[in-house]
Protein backbone atom coordinates (compact mmCIF):
# COMPACT_ATOMS: atom_id res chain seq x y z
CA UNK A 1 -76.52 -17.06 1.54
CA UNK A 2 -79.36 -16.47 -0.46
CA UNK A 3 -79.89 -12.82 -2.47
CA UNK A 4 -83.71 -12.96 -1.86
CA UNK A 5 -84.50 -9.14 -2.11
CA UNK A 6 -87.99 -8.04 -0.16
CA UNK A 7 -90.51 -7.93 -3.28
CA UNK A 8 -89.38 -11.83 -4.12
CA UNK A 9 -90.12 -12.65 -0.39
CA UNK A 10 -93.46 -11.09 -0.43
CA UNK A 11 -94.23 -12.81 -4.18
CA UNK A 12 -92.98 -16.14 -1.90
CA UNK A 13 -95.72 -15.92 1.12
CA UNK A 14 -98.76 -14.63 -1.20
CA UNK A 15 -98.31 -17.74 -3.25
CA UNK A 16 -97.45 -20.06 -0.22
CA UNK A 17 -100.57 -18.41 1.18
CA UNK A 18 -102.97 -19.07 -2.01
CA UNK A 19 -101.88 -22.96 -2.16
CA UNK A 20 -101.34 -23.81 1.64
CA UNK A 21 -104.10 -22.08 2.96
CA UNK A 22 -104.43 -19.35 6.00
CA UNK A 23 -105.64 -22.37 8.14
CA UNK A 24 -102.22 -24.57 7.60
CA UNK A 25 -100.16 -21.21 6.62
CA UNK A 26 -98.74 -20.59 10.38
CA UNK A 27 -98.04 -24.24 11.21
CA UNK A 28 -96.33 -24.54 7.89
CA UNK A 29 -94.04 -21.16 8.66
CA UNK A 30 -93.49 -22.63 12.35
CA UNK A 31 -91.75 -25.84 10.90
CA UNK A 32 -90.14 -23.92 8.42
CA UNK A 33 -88.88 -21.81 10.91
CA UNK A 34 -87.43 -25.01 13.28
CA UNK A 35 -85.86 -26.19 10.01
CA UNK A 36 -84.43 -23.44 8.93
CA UNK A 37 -82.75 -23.45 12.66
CA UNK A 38 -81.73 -26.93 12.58
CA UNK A 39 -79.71 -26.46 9.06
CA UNK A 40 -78.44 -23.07 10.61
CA UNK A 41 -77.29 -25.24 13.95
CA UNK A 42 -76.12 -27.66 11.41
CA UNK A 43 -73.78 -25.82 8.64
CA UNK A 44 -72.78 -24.01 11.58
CA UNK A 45 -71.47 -27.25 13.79
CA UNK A 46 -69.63 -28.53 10.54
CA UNK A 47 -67.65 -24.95 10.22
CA UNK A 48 -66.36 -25.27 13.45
CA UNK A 49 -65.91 -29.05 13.05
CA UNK A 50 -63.63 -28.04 10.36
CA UNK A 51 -61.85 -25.28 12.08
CA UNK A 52 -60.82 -27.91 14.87
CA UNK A 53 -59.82 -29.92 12.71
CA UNK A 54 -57.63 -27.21 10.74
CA UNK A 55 -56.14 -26.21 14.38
CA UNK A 56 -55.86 -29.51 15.15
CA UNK A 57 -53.63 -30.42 11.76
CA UNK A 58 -51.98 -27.23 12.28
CA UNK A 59 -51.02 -28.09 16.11
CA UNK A 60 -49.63 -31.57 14.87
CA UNK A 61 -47.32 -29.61 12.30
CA UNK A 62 -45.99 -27.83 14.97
CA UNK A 63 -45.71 -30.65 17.48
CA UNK A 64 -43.27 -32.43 14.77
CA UNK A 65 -41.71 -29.32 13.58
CA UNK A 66 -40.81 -29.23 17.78
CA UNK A 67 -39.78 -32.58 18.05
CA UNK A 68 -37.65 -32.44 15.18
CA UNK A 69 -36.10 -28.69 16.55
CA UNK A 70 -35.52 -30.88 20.05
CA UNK A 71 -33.82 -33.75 18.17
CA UNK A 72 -31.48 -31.50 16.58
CA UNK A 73 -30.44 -29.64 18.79
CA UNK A 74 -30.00 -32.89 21.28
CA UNK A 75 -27.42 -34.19 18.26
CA UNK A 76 -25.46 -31.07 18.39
CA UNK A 77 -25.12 -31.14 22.35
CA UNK A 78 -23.96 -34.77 21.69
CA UNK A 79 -21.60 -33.89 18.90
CA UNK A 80 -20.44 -30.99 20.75
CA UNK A 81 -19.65 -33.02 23.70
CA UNK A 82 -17.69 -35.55 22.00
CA UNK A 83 -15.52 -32.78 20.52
CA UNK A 84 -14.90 -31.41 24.08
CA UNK A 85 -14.10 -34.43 25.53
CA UNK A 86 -11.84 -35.46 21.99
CA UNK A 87 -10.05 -31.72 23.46
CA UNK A 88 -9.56 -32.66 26.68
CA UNK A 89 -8.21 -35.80 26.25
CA UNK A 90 -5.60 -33.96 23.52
CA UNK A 91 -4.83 -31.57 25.51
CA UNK A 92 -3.49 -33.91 28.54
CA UNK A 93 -1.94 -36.46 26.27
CA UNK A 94 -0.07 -33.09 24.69
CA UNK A 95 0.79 -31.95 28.36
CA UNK A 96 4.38 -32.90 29.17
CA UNK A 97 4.82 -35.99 31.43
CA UNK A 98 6.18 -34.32 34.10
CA UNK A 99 5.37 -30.70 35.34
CA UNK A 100 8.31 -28.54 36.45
CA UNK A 101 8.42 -28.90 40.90
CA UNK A 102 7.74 -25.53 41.99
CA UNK A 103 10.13 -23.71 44.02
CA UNK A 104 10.26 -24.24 47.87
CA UNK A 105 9.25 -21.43 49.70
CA UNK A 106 12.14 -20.02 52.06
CA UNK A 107 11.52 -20.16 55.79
CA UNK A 108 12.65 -16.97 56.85
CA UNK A 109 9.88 -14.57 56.52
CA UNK A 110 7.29 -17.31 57.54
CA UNK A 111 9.49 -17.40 60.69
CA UNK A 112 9.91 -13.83 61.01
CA UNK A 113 6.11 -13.42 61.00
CA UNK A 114 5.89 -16.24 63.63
CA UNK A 115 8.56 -15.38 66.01
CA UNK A 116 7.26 -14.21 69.63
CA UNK A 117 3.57 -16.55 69.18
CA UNK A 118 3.43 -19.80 70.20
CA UNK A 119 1.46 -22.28 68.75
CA UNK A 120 0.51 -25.63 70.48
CA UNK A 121 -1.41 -28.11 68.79
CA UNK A 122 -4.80 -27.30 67.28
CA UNK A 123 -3.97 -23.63 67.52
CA UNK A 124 -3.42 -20.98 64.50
CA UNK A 125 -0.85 -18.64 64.24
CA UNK A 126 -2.39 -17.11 61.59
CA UNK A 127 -5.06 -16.24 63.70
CA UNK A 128 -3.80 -15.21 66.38
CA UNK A 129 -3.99 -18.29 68.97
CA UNK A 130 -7.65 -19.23 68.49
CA UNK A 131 -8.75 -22.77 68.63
CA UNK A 132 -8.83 -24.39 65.14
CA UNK A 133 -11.54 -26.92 64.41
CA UNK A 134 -10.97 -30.57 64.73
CA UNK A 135 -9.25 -32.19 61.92
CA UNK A 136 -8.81 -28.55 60.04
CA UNK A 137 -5.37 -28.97 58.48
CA UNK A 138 -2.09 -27.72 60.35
CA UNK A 139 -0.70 -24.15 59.62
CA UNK A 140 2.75 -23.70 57.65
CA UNK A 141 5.07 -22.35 60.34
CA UNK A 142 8.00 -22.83 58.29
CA UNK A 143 9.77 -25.05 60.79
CA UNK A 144 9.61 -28.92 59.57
CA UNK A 145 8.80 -30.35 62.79
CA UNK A 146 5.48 -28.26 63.47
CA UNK A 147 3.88 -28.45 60.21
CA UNK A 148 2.48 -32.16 60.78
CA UNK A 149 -0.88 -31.95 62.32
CA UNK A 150 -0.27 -33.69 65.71
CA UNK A 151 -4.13 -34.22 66.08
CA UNK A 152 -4.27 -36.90 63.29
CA UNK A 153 -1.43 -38.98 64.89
């Protein structure tokens, strides 16, 4: 802080010494001393007063530069889900009214499969005669007549 070399300090104490006096010299050193303290204390609370308050600043920068990131990127989630629902509705509007039946499956290799096991109600051919749980859905066996679930009724 100050450039006070060690010839200049001694100049300082011979003439603080010839007009305070050697009685008052020590008492006027100790106060010295506790002021010189005090302004240290001092200059150094108001640096780190003002580095708070730069971190502080900075931290409220990056709070809005945050809040700002969030807020875009909540209007692109919104834009982008209006365009997907915009496609979906397109595409089933485009979809033709009606969708080709598919084919019926023919009854002769279910029934070849089938033929020689018996299935009663509740049971499985397809697995081999066990016990199906309650209100599972009925098996295809190929035959009309045995592919209604007779638990149901």
């Amino acid at each position: 802080m100050f450039d006070i070399a060690f010839s200049e300090l001694v100049v300082i104490l011979l003439v603080a010494l010839i007009v305070i006096g050697p009685e008052k010299l020590p008492k006027v050193a100790r106060t010295l001393g506790l002021l010189w303290g005090k302004v240290q204390r001092f200059v150094t609370n108001v640096k780190t007063d003002i580095k708070n308050d730069i971190a502080l600043e900075e931290a409220k920068k990056m709070h809005d530069r945050i809040i700002q990131e969030v807020d875009s990127a909540g209007r692109t989630l919104q834009e982008d889900g209006r365009t997907l629902q915009q496609q979906i509705l397109q595409a089933r509007y485009q979809e033709p009214a009606e969708t080709p039946a598919a084919p019926a499956p023919s009854a002769e290799p279910v029934a070849k499969e089938t033929a020689g096991t018996e299935t009663t109600p509740g049971q499985s051919s397809a697995t081999g005669g066990e016990q199906a749980p309650a209100g599972a859905p009925a098996v295809a066996t190929g035959k009309p007549d045995e592919n209604v679930n007779k638990n149901h009724s």
